[in-house]
C-alpha atoms as a PDB file:
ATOM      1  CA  UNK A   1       0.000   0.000   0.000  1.00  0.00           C
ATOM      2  CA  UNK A   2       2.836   2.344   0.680  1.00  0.00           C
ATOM      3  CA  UNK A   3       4.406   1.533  -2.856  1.00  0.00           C
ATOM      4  CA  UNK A   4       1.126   2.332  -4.238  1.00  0.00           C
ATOM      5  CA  UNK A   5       0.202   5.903  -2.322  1.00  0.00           C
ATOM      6  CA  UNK A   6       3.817   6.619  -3.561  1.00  0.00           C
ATOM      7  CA  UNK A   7       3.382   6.284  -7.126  1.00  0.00           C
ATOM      8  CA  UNK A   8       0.072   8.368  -7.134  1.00  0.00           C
ATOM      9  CA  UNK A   9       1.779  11.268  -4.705  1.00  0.00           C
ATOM     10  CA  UNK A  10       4.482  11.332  -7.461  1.00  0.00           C
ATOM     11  CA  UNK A  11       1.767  11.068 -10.294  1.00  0.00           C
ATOM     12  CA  UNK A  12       0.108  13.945  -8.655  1.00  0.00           C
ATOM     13  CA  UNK A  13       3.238  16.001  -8.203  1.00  0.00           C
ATOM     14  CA  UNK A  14       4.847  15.642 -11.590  1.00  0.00           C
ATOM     15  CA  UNK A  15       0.927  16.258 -13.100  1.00  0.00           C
ATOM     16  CA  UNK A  16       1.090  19.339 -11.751  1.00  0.00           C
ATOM     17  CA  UNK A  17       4.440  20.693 -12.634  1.00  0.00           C
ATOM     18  CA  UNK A  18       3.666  19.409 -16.492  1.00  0.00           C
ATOM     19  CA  UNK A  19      -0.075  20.893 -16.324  1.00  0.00           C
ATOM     20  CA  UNK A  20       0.306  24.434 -14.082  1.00  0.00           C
ATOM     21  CA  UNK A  21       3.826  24.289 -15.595  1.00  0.00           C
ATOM     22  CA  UNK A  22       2.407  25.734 -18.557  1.00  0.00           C
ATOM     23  CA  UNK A  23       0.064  29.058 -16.884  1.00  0.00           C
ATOM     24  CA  UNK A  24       3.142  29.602 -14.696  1.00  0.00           C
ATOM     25  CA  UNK A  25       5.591  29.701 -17.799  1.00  0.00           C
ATOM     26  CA  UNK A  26       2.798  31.812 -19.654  1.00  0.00           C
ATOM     27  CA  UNK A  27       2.571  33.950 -16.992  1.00  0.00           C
ATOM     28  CA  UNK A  28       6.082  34.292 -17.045  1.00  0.00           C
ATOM     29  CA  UNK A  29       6.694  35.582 -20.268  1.00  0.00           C
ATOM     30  CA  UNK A  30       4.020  38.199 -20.577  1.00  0.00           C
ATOM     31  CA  UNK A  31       6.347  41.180 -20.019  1.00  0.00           C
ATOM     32  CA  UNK A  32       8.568  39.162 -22.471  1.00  0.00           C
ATOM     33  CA  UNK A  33       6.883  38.641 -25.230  1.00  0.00           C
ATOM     34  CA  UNK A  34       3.521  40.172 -24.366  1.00  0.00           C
ATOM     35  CA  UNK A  35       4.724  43.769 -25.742  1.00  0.00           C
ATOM     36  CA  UNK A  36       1.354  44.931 -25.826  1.00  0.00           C
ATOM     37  CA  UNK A  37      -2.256  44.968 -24.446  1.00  0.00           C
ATOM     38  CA  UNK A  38      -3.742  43.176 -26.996  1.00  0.00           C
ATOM     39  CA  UNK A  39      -0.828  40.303 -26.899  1.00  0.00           C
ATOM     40  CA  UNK A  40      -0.893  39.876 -23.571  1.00  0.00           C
ATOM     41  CA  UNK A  41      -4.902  39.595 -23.672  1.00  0.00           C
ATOM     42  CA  UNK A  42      -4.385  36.638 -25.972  1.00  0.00           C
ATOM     43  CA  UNK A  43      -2.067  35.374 -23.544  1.00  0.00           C
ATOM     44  CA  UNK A  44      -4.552  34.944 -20.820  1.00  0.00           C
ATOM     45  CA  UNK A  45      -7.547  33.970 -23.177  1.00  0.00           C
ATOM     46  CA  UNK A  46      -4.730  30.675 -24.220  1.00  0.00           C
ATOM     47  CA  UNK A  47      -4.347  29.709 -20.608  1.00  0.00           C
ATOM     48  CA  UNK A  48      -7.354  31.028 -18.637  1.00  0.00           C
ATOM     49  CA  UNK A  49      -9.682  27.781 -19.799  1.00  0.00           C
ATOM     50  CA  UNK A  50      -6.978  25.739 -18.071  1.00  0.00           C
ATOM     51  CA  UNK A  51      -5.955  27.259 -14.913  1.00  0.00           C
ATOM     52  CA  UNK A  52      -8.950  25.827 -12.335  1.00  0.00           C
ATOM     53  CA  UNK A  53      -8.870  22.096 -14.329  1.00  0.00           C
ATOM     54  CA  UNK A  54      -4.509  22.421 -13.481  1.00  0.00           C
ATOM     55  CA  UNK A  55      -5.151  24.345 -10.299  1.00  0.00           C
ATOM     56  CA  UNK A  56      -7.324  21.112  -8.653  1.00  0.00           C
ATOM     57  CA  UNK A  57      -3.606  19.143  -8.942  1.00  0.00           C
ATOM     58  CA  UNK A  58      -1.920  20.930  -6.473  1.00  0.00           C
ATOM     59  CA  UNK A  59      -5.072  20.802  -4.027  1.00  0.00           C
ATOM     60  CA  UNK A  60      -4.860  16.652  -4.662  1.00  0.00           C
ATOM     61  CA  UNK A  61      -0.938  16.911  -4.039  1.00  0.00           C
ATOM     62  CA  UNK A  62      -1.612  19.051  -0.737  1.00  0.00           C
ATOM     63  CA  UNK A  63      -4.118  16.161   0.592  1.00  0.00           C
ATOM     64  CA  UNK A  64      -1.829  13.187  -0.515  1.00  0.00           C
ATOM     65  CA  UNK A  65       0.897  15.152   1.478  1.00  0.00           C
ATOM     66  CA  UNK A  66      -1.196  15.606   4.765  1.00  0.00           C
ATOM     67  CA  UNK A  67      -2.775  12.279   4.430  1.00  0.00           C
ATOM     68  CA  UNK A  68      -0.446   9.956   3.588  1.00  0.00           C
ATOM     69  CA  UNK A  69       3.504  11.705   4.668  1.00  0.00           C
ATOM     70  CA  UNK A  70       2.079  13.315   7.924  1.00  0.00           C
ATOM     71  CA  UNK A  71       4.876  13.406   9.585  1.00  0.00           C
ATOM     72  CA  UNK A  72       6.405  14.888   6.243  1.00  0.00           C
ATOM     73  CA  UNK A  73       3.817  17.598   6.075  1.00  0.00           C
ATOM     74  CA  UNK A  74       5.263  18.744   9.677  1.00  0.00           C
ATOM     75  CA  UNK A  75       8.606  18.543   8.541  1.00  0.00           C
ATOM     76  CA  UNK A  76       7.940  20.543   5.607  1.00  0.00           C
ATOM     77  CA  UNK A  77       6.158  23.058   7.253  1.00  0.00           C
ATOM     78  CA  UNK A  78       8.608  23.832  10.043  1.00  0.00           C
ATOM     79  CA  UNK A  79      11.920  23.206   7.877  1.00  0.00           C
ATOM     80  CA  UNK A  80       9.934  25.816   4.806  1.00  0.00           C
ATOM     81  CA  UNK A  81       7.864  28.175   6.576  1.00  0.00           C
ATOM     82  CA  UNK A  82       8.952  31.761   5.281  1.00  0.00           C
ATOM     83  CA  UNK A  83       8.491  29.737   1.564  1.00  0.00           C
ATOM     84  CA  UNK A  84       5.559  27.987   2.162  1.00  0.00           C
ATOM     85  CA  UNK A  85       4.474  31.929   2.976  1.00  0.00           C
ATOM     86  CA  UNK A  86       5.871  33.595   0.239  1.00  0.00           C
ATOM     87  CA  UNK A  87       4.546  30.606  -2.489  1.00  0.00           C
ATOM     88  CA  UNK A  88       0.912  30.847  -0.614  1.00  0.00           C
ATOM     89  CA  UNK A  89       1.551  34.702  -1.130  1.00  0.00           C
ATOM     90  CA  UNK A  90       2.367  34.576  -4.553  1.00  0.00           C
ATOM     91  CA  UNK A  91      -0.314  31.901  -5.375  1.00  0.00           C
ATOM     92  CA  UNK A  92      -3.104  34.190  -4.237  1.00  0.00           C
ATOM     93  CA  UNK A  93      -1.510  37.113  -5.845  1.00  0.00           C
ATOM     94  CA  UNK A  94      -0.929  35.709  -9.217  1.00  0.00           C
ATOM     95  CA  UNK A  95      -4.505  34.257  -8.813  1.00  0.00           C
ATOM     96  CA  UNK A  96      -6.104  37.961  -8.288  1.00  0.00           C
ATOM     97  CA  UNK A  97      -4.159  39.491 -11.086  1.00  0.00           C
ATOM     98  CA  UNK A  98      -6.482  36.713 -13.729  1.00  0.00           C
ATOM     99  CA  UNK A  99      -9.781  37.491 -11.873  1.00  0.00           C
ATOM    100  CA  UNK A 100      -9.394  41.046 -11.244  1.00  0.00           C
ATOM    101  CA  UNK A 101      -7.319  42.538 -14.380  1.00  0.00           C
ATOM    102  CA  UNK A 102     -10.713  42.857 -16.718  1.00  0.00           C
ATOM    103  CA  UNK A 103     -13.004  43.958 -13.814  1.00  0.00           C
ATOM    104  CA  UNK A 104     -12.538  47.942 -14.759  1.00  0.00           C
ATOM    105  CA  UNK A 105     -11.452  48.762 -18.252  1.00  0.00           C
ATOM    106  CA  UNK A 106      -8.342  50.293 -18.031  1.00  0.00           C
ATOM    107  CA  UNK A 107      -4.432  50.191 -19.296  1.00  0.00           C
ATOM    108  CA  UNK A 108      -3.191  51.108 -16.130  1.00  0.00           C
ATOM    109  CA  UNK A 109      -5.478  48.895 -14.363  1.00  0.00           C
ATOM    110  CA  UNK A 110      -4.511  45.807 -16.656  1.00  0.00           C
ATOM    111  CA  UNK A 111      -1.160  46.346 -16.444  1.00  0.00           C
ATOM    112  CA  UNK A 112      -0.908  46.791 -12.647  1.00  0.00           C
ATOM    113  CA  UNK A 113      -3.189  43.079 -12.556  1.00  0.00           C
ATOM    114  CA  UNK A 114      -0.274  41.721 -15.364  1.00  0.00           C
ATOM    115  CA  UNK A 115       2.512  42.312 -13.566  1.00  0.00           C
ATOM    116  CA  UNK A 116       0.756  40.624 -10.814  1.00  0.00           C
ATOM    117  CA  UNK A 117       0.187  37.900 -12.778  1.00  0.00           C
ATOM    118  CA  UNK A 118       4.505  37.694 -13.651  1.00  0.00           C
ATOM    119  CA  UNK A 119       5.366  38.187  -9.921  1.00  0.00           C
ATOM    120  CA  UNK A 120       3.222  35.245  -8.539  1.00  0.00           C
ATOM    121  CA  UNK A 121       3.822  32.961 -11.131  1.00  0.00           C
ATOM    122  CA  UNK A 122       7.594  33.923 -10.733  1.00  0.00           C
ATOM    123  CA  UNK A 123       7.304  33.579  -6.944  1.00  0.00           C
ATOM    124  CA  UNK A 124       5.493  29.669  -7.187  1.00  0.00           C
ATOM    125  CA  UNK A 125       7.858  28.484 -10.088  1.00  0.00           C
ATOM    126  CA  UNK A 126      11.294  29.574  -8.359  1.00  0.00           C
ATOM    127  CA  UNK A 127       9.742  28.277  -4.689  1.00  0.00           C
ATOM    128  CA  UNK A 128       8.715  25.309  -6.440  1.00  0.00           C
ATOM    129  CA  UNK A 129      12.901  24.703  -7.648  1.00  0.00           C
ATOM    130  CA  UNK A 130      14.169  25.603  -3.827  1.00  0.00           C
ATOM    131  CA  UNK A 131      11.380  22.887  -2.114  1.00  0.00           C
ATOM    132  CA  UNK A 132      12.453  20.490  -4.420  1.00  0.00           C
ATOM    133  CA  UNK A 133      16.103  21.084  -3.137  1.00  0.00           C
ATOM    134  CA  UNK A 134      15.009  21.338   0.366  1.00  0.00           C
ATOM    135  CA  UNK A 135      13.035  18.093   0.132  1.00  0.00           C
ATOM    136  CA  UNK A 136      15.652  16.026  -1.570  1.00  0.00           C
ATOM    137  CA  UNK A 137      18.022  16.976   1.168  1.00  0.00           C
ATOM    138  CA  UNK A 138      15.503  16.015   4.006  1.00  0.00           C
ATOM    139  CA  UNK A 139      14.543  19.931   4.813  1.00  0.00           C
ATOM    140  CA  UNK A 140      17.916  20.518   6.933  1.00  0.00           C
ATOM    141  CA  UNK A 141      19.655  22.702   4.444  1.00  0.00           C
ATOM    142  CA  UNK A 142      19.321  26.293   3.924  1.00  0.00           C
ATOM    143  CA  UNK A 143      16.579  28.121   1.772  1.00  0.00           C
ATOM    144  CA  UNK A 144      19.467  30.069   0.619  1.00  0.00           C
ATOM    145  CA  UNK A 145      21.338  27.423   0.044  1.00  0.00           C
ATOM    146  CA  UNK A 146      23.441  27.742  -3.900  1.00  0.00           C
ATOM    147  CA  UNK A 147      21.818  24.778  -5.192  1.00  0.00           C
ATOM    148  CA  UNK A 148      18.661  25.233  -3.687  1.00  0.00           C
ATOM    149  CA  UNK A 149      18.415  28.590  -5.552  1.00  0.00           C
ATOM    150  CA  UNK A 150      20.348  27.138  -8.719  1.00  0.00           C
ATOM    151  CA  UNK A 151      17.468  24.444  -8.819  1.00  0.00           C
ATOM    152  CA  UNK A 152      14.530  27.302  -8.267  1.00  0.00           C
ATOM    153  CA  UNK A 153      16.085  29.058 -11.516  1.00  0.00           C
ATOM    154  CA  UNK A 154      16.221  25.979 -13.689  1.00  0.00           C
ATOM    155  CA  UNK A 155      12.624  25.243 -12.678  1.00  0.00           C
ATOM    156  CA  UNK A 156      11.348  29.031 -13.515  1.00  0.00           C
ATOM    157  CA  UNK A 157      13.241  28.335 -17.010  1.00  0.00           C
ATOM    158  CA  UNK A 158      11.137  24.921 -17.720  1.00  0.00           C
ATOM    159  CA  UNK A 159       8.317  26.322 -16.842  1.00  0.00           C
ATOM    160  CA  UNK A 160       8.890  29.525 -18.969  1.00  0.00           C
ATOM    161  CA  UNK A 161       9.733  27.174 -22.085  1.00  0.00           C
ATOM    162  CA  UNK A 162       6.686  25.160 -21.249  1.00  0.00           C
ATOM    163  CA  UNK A 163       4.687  27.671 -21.797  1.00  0.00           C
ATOM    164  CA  UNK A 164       6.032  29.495 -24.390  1.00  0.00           C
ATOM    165  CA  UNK A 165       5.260  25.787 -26.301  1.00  0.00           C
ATOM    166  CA  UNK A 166       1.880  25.901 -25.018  1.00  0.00           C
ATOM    167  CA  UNK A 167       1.479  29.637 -26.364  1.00  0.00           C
ATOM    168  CA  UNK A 168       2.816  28.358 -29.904  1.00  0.00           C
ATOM    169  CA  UNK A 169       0.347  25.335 -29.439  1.00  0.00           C
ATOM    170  CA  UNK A 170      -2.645  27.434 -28.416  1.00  0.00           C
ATOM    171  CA  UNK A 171      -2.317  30.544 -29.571  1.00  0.00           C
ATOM    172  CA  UNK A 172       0.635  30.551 -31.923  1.00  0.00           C
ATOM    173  CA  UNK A 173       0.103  34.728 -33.448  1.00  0.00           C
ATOM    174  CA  UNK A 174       1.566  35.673 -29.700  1.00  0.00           C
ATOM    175  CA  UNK A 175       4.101  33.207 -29.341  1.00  0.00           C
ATOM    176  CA  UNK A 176       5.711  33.777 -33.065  1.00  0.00           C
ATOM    177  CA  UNK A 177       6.149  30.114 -33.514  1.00  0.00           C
ATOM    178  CA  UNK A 178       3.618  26.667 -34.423  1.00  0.00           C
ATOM    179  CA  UNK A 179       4.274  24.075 -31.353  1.00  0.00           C
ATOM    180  CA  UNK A 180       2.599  20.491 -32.360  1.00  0.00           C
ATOM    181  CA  UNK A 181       0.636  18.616 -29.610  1.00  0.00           C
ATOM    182  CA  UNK A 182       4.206  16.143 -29.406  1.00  0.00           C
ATOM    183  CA  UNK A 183       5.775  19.541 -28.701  1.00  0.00           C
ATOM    184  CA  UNK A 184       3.775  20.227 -25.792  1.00  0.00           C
ATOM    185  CA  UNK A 185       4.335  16.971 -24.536  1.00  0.00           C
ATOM    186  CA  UNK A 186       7.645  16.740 -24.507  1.00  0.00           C
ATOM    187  CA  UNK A 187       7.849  20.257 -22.823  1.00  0.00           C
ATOM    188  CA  UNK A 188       5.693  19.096 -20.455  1.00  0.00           C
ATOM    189  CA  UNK A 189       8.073  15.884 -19.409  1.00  0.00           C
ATOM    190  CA  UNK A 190      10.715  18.204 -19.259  1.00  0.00           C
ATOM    191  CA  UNK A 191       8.669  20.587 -16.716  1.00  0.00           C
ATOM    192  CA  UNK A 192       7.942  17.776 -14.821  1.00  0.00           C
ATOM    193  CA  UNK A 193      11.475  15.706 -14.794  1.00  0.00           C
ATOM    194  CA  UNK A 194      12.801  17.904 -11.750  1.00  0.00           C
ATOM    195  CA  UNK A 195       9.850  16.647  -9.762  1.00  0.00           C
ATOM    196  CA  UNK A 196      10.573  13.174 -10.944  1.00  0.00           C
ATOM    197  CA  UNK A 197      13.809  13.004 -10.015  1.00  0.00           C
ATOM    198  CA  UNK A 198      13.486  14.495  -6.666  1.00  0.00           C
ATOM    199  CA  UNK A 199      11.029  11.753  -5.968  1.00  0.00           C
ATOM    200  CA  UNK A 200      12.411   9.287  -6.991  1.00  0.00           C
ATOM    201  CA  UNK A 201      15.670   9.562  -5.568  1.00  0.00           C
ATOM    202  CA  UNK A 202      13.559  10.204  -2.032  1.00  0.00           C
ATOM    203  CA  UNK A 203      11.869   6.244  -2.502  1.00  0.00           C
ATOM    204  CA  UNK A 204      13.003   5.090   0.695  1.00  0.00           C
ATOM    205  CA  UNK A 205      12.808   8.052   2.676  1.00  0.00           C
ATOM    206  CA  UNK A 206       9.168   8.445   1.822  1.00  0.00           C
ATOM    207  CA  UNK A 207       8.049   4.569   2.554  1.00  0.00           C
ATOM    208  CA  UNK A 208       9.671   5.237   5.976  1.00  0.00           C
ATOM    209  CA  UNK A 209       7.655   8.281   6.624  1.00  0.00           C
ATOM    210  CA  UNK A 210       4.027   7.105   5.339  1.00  0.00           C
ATOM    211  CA  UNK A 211       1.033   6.907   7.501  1.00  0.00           C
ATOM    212  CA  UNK A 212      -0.246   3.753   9.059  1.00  0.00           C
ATOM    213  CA  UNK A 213      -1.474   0.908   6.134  1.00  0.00           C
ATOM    214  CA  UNK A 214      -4.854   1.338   7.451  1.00  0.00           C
ATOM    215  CA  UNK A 215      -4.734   4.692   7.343  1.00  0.00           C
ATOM    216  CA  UNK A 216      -3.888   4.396   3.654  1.00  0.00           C
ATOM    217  CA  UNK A 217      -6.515   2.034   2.685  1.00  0.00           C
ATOM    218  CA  UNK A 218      -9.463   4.582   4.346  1.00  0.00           C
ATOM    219  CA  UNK A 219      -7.498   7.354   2.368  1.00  0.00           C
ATOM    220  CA  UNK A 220      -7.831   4.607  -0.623  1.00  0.00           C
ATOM    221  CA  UNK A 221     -11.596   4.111   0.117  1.00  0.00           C
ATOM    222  CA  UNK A 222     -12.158   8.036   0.268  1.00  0.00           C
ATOM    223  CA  UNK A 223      -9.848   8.937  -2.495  1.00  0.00           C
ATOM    224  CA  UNK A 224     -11.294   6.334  -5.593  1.00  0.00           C
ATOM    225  CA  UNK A 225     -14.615   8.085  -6.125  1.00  0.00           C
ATOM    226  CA  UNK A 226     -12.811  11.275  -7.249  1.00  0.00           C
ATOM    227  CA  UNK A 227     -10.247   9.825  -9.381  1.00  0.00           C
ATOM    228  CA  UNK A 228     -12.375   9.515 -12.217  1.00  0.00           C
ATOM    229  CA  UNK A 229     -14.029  12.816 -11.868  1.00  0.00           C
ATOM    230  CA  UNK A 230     -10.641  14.524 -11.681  1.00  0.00           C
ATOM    231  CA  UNK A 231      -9.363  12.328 -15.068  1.00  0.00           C
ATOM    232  CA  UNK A 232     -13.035  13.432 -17.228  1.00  0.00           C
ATOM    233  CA  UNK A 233     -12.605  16.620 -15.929  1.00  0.00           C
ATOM    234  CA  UNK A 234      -9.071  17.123 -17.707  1.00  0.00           C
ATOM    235  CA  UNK A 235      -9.803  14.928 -20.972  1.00  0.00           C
ATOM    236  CA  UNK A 236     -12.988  17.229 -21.110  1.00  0.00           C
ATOM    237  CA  UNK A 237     -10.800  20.710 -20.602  1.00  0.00           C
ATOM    238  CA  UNK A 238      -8.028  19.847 -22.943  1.00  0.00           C
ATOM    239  CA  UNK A 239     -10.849  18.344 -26.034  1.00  0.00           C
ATOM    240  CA  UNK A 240     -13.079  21.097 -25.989  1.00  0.00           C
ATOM    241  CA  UNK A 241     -10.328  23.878 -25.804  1.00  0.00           C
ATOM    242  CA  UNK A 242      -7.808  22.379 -28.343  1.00  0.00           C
ATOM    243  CA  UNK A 243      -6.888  24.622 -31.164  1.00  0.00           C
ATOM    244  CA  UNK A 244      -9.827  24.300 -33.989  1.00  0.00           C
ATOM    245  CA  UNK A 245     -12.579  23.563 -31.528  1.00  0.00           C
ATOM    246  CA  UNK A 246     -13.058  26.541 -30.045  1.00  0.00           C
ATOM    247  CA  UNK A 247     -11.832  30.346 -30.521  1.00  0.00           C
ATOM    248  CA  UNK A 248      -9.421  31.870 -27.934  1.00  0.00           C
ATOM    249  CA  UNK A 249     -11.555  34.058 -25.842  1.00  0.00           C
ATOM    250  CA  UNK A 250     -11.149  34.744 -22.359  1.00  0.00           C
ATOM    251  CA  UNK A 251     -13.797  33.086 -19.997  1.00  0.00           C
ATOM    252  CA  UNK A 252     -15.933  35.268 -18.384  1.00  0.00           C
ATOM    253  CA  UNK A 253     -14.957  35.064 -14.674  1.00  0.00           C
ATOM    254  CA  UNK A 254     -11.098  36.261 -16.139  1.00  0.00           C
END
């Protein structure tokens, strides 16, 4: 059962690095390549349909971390606190520059709500590279640490390159390039690779710290149900918003 819980909390993890990957890289290079209102409008329209459908990945990783590493999860927390803060921060922040940056029609007012948008997204994807650092050397080394920052830059580059595929995949006029699905794909192995490796050099670490094997099986019992909701909910996302089915327009509530 341990073996098992492992394999989906590494599923989960590298799912979300290769799916957010993507809005975090986008949101990345909007003051790069997104040289003008218009541009960067397109930007968001490619990525908004995704964002809650990638977002609900992270939320599954957060309850596989409480429920099956507890004693992990208070590690984490203690050993990462002032980053755990800052990536919460910069979550909610780059969050609130999508909802809020067409809510009064403005070019100061979007531009404010873009650069939001650039500072979370820079914020998660570089705290994502040092907590990858910090948890393959058991959360005793410093947040400061050269590799740990070393790791948070190569991270915010994936990311960025992820998404720049995904903008020539989705909405190629802003990106200046044509990105094929197998494109996207492999970006989005690459995005994910420094999550896989961290994980899977951690294999024995993380049997040692998992909960109780009855404890697993409830979380088992409790956790099926969803699974297949979570996996339509994605094949529905990415089919009805692939490039030819539908125009790229920003959803309402962004």
């Amino acid at each position: 059962m341990e073996l098992i819980w492992y394999a989906v909390f590494t599923l989960l993890l590298s799912g979300y690095f290769a799916l957010e990957g993507f809005d975090l890289g986008v949101g990345l290079l909007m003051p790069v390549i997104g040289r003008t209102q218009e541009t960067r409008d397109r930007m968001v329209a490619a990525m908004a349909p995704f964002v809650l459908a990638n977002e609900v990945w992270l939320v599954a990783v957060a309850g596989a971390l409480f429920g099956v590493y507890p004693h992990l999860e208070g590690e984490a927390l203690f050993g990462l606190y002032p980053l755990v803060v800052a990536m919460l921060l910069s979550w909610v922040v780059r969050d609130a520059g999508l909802w809020f940056r067409r809510r009064i029609d403005g070019p100061g007012w979007r531009r404010f709500w873009d650069a939001m948008i650039t500072a979370g997204s820079l914020g998660l994807s570089f705290g994502w590279g040092v907590t990858l650092y910090a948890a393959a050397t058991g959360f005793g080394s410093s947040l400061l640490h050269p590799l740990g920052l070393l790791l948070g830059v190569v991270v915010t580059l994936l990311f960025a390159w992820h998404g720049w595929t995904f903008l020539g995949w989705r909405a190629p006029e802003t990106a200046g390039i044509t990105r094929t699905g197998r494109a996207l794909a492999l970006s989005a192995l690459a995005a994910a690779l420094p999550a896989l490796a961290v994980l899977g050099g951690s294999l024995p670490y993380l049997l040692d710290h998992s909960a109780p094997a009855s404890t697993l099986g409830v979380m088992g019992v409790m956790a099926l149900p969803f699974a297949p909701v979570m996996v339509l909910a994605q094949v529905w996302v990415w089919r009805f918003f692939r490039p030819g089915r539908s125009a790229v327009r920003t959803p309402s509530f962004f």
